[in-house]
C-alpha atoms as a PDB file:
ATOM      1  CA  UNK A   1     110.629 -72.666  32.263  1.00  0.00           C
ATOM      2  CA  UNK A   2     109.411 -73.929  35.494  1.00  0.00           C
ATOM      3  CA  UNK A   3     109.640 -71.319  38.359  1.00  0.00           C
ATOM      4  CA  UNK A   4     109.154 -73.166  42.018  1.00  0.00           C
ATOM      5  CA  UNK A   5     109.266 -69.727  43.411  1.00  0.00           C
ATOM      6  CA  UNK A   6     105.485 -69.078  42.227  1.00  0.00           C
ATOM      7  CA  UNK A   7     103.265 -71.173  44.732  1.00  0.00           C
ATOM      8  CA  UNK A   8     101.312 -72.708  41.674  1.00  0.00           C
ATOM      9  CA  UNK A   9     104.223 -74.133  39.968  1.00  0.00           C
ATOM     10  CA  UNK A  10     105.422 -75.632  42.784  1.00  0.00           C
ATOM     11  CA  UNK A  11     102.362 -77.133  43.823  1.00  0.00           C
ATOM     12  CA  UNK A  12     102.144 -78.800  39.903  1.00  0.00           C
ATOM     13  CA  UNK A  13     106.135 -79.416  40.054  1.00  0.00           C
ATOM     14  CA  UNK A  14     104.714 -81.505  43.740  1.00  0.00           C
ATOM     15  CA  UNK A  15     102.439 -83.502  42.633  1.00  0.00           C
ATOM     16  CA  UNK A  16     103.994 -84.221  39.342  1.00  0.00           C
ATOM     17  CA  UNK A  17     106.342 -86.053  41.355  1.00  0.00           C
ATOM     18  CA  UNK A  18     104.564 -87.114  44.184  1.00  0.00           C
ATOM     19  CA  UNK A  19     106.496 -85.321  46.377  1.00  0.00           C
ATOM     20  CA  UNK A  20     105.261 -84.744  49.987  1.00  0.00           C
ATOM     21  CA  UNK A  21     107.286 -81.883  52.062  1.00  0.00           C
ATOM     22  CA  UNK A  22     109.171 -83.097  55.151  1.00  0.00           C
ATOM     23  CA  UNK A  23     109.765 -80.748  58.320  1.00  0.00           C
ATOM     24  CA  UNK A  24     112.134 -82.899  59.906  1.00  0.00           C
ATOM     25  CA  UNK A  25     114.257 -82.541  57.158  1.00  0.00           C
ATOM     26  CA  UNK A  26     113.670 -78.681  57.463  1.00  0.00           C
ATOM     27  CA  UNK A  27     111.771 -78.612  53.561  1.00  0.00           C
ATOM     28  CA  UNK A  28     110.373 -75.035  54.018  1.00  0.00           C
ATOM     29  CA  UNK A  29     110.211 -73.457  50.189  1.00  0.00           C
ATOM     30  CA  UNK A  30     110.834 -69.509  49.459  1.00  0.00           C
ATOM     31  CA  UNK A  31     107.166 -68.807  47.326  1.00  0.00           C
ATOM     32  CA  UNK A  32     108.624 -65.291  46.348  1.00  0.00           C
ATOM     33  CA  UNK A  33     110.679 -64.536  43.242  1.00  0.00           C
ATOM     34  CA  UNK A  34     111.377 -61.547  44.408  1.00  0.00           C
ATOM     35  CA  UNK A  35     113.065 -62.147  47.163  1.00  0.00           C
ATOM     36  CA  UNK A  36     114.589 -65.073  45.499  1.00  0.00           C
ATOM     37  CA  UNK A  37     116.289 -62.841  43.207  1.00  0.00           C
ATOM     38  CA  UNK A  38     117.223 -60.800  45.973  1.00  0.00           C
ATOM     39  CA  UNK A  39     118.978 -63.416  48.508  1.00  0.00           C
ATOM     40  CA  UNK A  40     121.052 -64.595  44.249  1.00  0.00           C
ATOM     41  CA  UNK A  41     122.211 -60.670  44.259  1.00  0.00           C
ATOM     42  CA  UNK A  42     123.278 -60.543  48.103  1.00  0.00           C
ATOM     43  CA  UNK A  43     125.233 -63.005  47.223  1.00  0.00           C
ATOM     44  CA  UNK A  44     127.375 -60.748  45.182  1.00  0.00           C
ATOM     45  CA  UNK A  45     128.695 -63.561  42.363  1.00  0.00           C
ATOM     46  CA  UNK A  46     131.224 -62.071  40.081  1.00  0.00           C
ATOM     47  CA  UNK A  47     132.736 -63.513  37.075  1.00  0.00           C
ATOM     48  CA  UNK A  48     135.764 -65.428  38.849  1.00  0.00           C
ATOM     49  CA  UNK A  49     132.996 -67.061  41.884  1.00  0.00           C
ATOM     50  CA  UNK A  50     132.156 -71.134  41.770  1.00  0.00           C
ATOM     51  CA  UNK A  51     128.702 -71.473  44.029  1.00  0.00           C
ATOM     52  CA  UNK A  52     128.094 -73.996  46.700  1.00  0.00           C
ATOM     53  CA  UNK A  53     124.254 -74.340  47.216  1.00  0.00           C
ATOM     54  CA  UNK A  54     123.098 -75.436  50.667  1.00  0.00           C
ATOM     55  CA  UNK A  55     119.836 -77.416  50.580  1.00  0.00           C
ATOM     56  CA  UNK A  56     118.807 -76.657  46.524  1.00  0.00           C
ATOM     57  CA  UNK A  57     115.095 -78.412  47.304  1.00  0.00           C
ATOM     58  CA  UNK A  58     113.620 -78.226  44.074  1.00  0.00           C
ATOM     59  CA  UNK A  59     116.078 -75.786  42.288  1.00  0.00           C
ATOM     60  CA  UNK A  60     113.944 -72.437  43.915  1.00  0.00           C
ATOM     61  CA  UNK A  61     116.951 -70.037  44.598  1.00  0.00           C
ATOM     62  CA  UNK A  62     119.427 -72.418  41.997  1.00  0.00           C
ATOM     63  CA  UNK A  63     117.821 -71.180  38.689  1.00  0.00           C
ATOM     64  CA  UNK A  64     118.791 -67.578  39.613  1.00  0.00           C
ATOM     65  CA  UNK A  65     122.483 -68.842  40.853  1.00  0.00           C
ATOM     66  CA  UNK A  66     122.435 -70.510  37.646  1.00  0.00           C
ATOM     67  CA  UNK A  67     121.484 -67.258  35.650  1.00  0.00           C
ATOM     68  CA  UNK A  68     124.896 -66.073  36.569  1.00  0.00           C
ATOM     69  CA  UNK A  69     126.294 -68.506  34.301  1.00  0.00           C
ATOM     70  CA  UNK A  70     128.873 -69.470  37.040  1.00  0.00           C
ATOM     71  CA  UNK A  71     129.727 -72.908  37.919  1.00  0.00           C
ATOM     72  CA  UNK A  72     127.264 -73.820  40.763  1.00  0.00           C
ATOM     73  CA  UNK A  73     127.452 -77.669  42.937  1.00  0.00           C
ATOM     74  CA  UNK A  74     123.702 -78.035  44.167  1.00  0.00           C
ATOM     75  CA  UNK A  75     123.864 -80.237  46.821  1.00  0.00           C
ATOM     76  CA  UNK A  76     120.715 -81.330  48.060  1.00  0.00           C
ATOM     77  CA  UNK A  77     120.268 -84.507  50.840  1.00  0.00           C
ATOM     78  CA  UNK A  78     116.770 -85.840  49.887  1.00  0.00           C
ATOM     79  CA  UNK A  79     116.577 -88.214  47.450  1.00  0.00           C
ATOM     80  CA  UNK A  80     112.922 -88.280  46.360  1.00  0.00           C
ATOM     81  CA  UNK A  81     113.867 -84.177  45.324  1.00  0.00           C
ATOM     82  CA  UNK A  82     116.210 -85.258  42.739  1.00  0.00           C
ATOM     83  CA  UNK A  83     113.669 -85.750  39.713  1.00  0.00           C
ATOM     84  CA  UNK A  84     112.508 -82.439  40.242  1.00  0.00           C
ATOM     85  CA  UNK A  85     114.924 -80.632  40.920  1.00  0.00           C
ATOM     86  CA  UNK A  86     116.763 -81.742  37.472  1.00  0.00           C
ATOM     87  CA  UNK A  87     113.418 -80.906  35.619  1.00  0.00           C
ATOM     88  CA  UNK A  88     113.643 -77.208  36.730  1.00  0.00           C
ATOM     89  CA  UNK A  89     117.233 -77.028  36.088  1.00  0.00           C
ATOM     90  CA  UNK A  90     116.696 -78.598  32.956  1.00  0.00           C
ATOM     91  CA  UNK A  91     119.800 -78.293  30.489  1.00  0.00           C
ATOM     92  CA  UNK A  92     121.680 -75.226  32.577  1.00  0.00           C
ATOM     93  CA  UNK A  93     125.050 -76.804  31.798  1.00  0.00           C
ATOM     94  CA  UNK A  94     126.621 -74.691  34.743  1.00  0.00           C
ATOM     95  CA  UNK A  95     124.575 -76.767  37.204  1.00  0.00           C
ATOM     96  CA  UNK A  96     125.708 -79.826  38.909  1.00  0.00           C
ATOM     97  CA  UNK A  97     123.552 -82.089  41.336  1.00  0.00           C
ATOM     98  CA  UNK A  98     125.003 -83.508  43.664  1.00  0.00           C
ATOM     99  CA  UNK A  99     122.640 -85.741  45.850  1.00  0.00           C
ATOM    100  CA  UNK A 100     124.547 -85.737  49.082  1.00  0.00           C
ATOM    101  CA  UNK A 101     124.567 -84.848  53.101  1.00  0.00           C
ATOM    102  CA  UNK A 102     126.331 -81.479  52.954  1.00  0.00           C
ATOM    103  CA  UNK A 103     127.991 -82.391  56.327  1.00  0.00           C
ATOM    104  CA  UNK A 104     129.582 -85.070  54.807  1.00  0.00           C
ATOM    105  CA  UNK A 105     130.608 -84.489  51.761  1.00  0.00           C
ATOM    106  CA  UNK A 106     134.527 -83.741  50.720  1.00  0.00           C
ATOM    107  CA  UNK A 107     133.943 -79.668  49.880  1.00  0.00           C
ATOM    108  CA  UNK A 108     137.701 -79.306  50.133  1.00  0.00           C
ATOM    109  CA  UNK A 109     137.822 -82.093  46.865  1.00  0.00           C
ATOM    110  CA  UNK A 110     135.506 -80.012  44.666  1.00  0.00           C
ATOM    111  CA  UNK A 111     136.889 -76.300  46.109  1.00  0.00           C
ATOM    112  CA  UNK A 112     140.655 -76.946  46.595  1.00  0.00           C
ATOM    113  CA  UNK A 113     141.573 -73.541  46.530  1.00  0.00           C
ATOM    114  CA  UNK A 114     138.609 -72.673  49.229  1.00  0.00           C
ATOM    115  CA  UNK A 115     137.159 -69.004  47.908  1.00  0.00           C
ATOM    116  CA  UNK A 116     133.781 -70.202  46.365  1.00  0.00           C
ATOM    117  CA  UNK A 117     130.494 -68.111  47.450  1.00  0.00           C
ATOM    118  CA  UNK A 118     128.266 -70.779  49.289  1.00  0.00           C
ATOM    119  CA  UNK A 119     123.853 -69.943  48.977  1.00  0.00           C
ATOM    120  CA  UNK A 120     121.471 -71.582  50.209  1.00  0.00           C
ATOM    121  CA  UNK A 121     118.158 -71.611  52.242  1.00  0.00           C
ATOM    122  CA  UNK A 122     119.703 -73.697  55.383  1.00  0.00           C
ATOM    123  CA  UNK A 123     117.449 -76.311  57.342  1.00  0.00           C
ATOM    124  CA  UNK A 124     117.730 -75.077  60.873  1.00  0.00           C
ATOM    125  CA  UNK A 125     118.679 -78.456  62.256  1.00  0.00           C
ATOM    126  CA  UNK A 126     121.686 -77.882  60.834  1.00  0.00           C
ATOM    127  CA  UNK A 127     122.805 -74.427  61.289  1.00  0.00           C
ATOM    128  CA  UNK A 128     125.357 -74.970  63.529  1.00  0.00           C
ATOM    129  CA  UNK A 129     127.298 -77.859  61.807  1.00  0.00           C
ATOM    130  CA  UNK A 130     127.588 -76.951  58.409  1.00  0.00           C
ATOM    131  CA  UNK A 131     128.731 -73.061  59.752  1.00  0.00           C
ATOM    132  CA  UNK A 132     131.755 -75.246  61.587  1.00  0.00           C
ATOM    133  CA  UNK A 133     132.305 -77.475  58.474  1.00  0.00           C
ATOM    134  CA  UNK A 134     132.603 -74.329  56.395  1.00  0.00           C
ATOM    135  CA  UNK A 135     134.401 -71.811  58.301  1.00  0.00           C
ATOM    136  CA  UNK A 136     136.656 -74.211  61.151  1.00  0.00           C
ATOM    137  CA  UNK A 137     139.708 -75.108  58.780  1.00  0.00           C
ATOM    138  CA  UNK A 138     141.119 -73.546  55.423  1.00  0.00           C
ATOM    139  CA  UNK A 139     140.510 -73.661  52.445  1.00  0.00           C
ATOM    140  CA  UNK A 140     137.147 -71.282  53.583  1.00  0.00           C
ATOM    141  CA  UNK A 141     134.631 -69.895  51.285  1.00  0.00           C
ATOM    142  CA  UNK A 142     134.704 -66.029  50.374  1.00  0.00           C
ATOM    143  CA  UNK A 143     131.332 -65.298  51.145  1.00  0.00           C
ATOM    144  CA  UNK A 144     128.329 -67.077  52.440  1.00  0.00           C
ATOM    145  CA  UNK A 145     124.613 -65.683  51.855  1.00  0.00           C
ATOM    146  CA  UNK A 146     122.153 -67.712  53.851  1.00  0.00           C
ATOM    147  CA  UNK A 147     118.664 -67.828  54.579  1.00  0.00           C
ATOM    148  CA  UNK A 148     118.894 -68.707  58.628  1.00  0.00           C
ATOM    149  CA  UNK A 149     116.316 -68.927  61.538  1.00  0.00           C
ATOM    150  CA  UNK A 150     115.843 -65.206  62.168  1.00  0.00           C
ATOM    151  CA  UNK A 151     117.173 -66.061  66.124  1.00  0.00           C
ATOM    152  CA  UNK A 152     120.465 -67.297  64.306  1.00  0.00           C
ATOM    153  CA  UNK A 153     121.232 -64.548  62.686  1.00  0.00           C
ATOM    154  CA  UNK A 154     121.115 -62.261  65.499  1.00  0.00           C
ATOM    155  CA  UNK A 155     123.161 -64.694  67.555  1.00  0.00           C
ATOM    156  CA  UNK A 156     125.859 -64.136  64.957  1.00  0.00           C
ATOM    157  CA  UNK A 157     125.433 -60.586  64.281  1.00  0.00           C
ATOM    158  CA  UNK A 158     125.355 -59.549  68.460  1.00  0.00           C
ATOM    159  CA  UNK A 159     127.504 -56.479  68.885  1.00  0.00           C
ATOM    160  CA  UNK A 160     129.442 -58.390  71.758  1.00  0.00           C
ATOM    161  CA  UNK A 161     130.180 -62.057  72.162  1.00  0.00           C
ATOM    162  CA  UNK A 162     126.558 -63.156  72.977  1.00  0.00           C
ATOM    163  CA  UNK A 163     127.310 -66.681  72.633  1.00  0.00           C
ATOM    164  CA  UNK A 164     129.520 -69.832  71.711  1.00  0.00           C
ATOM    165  CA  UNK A 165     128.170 -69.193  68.619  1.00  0.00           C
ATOM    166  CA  UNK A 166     128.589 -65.493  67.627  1.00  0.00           C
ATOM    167  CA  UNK A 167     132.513 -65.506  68.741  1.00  0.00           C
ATOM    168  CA  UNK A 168     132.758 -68.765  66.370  1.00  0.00           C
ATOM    169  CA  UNK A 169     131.201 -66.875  63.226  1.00  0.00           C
ATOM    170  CA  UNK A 170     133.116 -63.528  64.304  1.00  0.00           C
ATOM    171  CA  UNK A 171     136.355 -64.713  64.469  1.00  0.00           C
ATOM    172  CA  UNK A 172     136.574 -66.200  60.744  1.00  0.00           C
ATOM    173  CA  UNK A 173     133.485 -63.621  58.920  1.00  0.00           C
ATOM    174  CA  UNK A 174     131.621 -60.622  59.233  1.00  0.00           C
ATOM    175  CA  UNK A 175     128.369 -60.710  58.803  1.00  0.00           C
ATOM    176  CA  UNK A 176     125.480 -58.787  58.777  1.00  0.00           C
ATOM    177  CA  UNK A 177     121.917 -59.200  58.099  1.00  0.00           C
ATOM    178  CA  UNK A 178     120.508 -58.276  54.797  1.00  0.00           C
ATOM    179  CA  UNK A 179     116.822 -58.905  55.441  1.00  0.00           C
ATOM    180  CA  UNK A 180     114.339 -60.511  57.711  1.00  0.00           C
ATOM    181  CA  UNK A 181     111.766 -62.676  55.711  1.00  0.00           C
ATOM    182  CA  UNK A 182     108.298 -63.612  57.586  1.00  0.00           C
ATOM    183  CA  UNK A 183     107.688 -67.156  57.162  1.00  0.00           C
ATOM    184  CA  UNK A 184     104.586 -66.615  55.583  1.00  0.00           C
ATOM    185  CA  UNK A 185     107.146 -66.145  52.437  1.00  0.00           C
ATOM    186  CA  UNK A 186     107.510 -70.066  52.547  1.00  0.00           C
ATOM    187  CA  UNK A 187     105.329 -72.973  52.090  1.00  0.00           C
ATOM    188  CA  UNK A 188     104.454 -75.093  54.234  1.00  0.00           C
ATOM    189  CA  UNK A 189     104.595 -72.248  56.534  1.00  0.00           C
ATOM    190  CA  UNK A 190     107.303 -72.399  59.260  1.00  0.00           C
ATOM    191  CA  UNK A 191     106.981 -71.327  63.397  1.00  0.00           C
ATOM    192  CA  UNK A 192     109.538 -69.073  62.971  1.00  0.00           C
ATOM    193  CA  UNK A 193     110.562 -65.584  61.114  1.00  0.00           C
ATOM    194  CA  UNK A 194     114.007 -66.084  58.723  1.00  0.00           C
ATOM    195  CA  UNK A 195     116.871 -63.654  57.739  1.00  0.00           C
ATOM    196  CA  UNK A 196     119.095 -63.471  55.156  1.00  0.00           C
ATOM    197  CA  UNK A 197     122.677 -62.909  56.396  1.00  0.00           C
ATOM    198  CA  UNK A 198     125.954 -62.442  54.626  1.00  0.00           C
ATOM    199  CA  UNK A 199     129.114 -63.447  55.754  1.00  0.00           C
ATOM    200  CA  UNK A 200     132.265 -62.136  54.835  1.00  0.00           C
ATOM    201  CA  UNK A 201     134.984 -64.305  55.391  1.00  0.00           C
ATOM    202  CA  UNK A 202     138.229 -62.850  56.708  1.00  0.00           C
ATOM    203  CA  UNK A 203     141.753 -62.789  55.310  1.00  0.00           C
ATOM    204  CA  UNK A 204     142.884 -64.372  58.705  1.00  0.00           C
ATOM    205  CA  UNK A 205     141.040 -64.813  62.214  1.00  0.00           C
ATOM    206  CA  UNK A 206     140.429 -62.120  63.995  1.00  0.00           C
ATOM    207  CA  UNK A 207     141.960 -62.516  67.123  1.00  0.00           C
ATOM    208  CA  UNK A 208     145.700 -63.788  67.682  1.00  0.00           C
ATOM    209  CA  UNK A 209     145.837 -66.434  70.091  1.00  0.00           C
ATOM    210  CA  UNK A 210     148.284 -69.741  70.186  1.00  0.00           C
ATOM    211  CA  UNK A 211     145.733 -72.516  68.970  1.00  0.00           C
ATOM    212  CA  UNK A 212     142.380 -71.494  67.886  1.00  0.00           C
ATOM    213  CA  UNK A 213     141.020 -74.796  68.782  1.00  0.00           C
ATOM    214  CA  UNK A 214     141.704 -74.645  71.910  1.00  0.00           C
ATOM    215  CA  UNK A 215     140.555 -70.947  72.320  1.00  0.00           C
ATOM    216  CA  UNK A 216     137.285 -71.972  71.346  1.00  0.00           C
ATOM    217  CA  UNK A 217     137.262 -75.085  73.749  1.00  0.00           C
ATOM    218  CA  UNK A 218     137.577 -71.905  76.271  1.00  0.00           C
ATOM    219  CA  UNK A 219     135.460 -70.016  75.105  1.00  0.00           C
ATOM    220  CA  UNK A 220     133.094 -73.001  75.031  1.00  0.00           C
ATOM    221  CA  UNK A 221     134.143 -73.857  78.389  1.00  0.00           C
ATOM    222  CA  UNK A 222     133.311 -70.328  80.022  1.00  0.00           C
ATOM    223  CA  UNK A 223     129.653 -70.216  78.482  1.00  0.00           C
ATOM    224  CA  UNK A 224     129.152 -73.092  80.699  1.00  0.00           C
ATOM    225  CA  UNK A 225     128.695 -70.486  83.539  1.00  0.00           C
ATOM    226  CA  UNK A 226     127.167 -68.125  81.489  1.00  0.00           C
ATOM    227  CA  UNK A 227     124.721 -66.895  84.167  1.00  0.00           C
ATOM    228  CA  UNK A 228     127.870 -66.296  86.588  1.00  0.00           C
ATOM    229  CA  UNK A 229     129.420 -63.250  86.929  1.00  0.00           C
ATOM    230  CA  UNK A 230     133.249 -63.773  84.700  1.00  0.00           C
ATOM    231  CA  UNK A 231     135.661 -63.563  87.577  1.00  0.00           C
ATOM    232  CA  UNK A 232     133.833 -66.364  89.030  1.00  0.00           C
ATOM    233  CA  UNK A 233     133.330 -68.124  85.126  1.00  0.00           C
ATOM    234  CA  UNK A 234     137.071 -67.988  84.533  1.00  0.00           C
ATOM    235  CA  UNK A 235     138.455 -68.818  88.262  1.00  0.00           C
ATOM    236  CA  UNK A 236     136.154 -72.163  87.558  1.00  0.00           C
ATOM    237  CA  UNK A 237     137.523 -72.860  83.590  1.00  0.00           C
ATOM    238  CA  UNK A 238     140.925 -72.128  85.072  1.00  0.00           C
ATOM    239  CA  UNK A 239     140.769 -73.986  88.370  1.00  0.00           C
ATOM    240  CA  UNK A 240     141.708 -70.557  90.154  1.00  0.00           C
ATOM    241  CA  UNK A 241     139.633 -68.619  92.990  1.00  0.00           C
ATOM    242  CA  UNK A 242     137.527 -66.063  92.476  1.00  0.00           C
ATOM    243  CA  UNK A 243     139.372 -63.452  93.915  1.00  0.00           C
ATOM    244  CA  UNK A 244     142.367 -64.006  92.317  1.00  0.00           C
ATOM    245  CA  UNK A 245     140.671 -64.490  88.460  1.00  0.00           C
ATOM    246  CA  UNK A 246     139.003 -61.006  89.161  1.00  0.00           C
ATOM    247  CA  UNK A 247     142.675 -59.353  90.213  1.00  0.00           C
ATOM    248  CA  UNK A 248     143.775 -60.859  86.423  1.00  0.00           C
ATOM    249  CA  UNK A 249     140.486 -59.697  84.963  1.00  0.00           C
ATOM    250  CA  UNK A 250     141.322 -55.948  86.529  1.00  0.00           C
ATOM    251  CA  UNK A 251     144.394 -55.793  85.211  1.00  0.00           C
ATOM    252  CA  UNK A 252     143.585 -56.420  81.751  1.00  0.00           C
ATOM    253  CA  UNK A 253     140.951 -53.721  82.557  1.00  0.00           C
ATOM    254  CA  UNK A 254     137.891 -55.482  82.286  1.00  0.00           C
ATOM    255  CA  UNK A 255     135.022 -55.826  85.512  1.00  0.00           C
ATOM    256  CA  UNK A 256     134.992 -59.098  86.743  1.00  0.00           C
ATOM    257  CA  UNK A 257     131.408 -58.659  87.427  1.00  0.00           C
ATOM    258  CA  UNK A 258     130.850 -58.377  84.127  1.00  0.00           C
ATOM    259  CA  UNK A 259     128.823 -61.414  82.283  1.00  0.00           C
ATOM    260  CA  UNK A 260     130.712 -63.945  79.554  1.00  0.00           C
ATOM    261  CA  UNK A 261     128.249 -62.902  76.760  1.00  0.00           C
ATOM    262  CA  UNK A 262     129.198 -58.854  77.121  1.00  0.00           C
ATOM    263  CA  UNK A 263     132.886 -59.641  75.502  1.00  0.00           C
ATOM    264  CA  UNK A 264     133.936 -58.090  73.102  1.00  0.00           C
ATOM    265  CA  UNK A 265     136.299 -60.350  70.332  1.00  0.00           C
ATOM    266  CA  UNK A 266     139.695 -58.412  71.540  1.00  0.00           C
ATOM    267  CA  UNK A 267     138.820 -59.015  75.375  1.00  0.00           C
ATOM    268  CA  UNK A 268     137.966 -62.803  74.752  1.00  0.00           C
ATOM    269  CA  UNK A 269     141.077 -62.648  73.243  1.00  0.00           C
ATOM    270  CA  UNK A 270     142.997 -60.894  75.969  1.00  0.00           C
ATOM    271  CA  UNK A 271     141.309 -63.119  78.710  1.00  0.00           C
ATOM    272  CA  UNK A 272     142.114 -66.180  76.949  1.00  0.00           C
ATOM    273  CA  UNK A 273     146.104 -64.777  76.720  1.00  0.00           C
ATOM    274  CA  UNK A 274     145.711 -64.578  80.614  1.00  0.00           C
ATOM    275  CA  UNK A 275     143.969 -67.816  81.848  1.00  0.00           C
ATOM    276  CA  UNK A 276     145.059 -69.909  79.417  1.00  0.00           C
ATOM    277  CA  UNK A 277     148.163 -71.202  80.794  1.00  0.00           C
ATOM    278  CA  UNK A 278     145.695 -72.586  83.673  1.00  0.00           C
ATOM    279  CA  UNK A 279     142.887 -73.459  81.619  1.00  0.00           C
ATOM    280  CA  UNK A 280     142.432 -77.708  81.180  1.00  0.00           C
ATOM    281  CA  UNK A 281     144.717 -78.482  84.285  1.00  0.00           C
END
């Protein structure tokens, strides 16, 4: 069997198929069985799990989903990939390629019931999409175990709401970071560290607000003045003046001179309760 997690294989499995590596397309391969065992068990498949696989290259971490003998969809965008990656599978009848953008593909049509545990090693160009496409509407996944940018995965993991992006993952998972990988553990050799992170995906959101949509738009809205202290972030979002956004923000007990990214979930939530009747008048 053909394992692209040892660098010499790969390099054969390459050139067998003239295949040249692209950055753009964010083609950076884990060289570590190991650890490509490792990121399969975080994953945590169980005998009732389908698999989503992000980005399954050349079939690296998708022999070891496979070995589950679960149902696995690996979806992988670049063409030219496709030969090999169906000679490393080989005849694992769980597996099924799917040559396809993962941003647009129907997920809901092959998951109806949502609940499948997505993998993958995720290009880092697009990070932010697919978490949206995964985790903005129902049906969601259970779980997610992804190999992210190392700066990602902190973003989502801050303590308090450190950015547009942490609240986002927060509200619908929890997630926590398994391991940090060093990029020398792929080939060709990224700029940048990676972590493996698991998300959790909850029952319901975790804050109670009218219309999550648009209690991300303020969310989104008051990062815009991130460097401004919040009474004067949310008196702008909410067309108010400063004074009178920090009197609101002191009775809901929080210092207006506080910053946007130092929320907690519960406070974004109680600040959004406040301003929102004013917010997008």
């Amino acid at each position: 069997m053909i394992d692209p997690a040892d660098e010499r294989q790969l390099g054969a499995l390459l050139r067998r198929h003239r295949i040249t590596l692209q950055q753009r397309l964010g083609q950076n391969f884990l060289i570590d069985r190991g650890l490509r065992d490792a990121i399969a068990d975080a994953a945590q498949i169980t005998s009732r799990d389908q698999v989503l696989e992000v980005g399954a290259g050349v079939g690296t971490l998708t022999i070891a989903l496979a070995a589950t003998r679960r149902p696995v969809v690996a979806v992988e965008f670049d063409r030219m990939l496709i030969p090999a990656l169906r000679e490393v599978i080989g005849g694992k009848h769980n597996v099924e390629i799917v040559q396809a953008d993962v941003l647009r593909l129907d997920i809901d049509a092959r998951f109806p019931k949502g609940g499948e545990v997505v993998a993958g090693n995720i290009p880092y160009n697009v990070t932010g999409e697919l978490i949206r496409k995964l985790l903005d509407e129902p049906p969601r996944p259970r779980r997610l175990a992804l190999v992210v940018q190392k700066e990602v995965a902190e973003r989502w993991t801050a303590t308090t709401g450190a950015s547009l992006a942490t609240v986002a993952v927060q509200v619908f998972a929890v997630p926590r970071v398994v391991m940090t990988i060093p990029a020398s553990y792929f080939t060709p050799v990224p700029k940048v560290d990676s972590a493996l992170v698991i998300l959790d995906v909850r029952d319901k959101a975790a804050v109670e607000v009218d219309d999550l949509k648009r209690f991300f738009r303020f969310v989104e809205a008051v990062f815009q003045f991130r460097r401004k202290q919040l009474g004067g972030a949310v008196g702008r979002v909410a067309g108010m003046s400063n004074s009178e956004a920090a009197r609101l923000l002191r009775e809901l007990g929080i210092d207006p001179t506080r910053r946007p990214q130092t929320l907690t979930l519960p406070e974004w939530q109680a600040v959004y309760a406040a301003f929102n009747p004013r917010f997008g008048r």
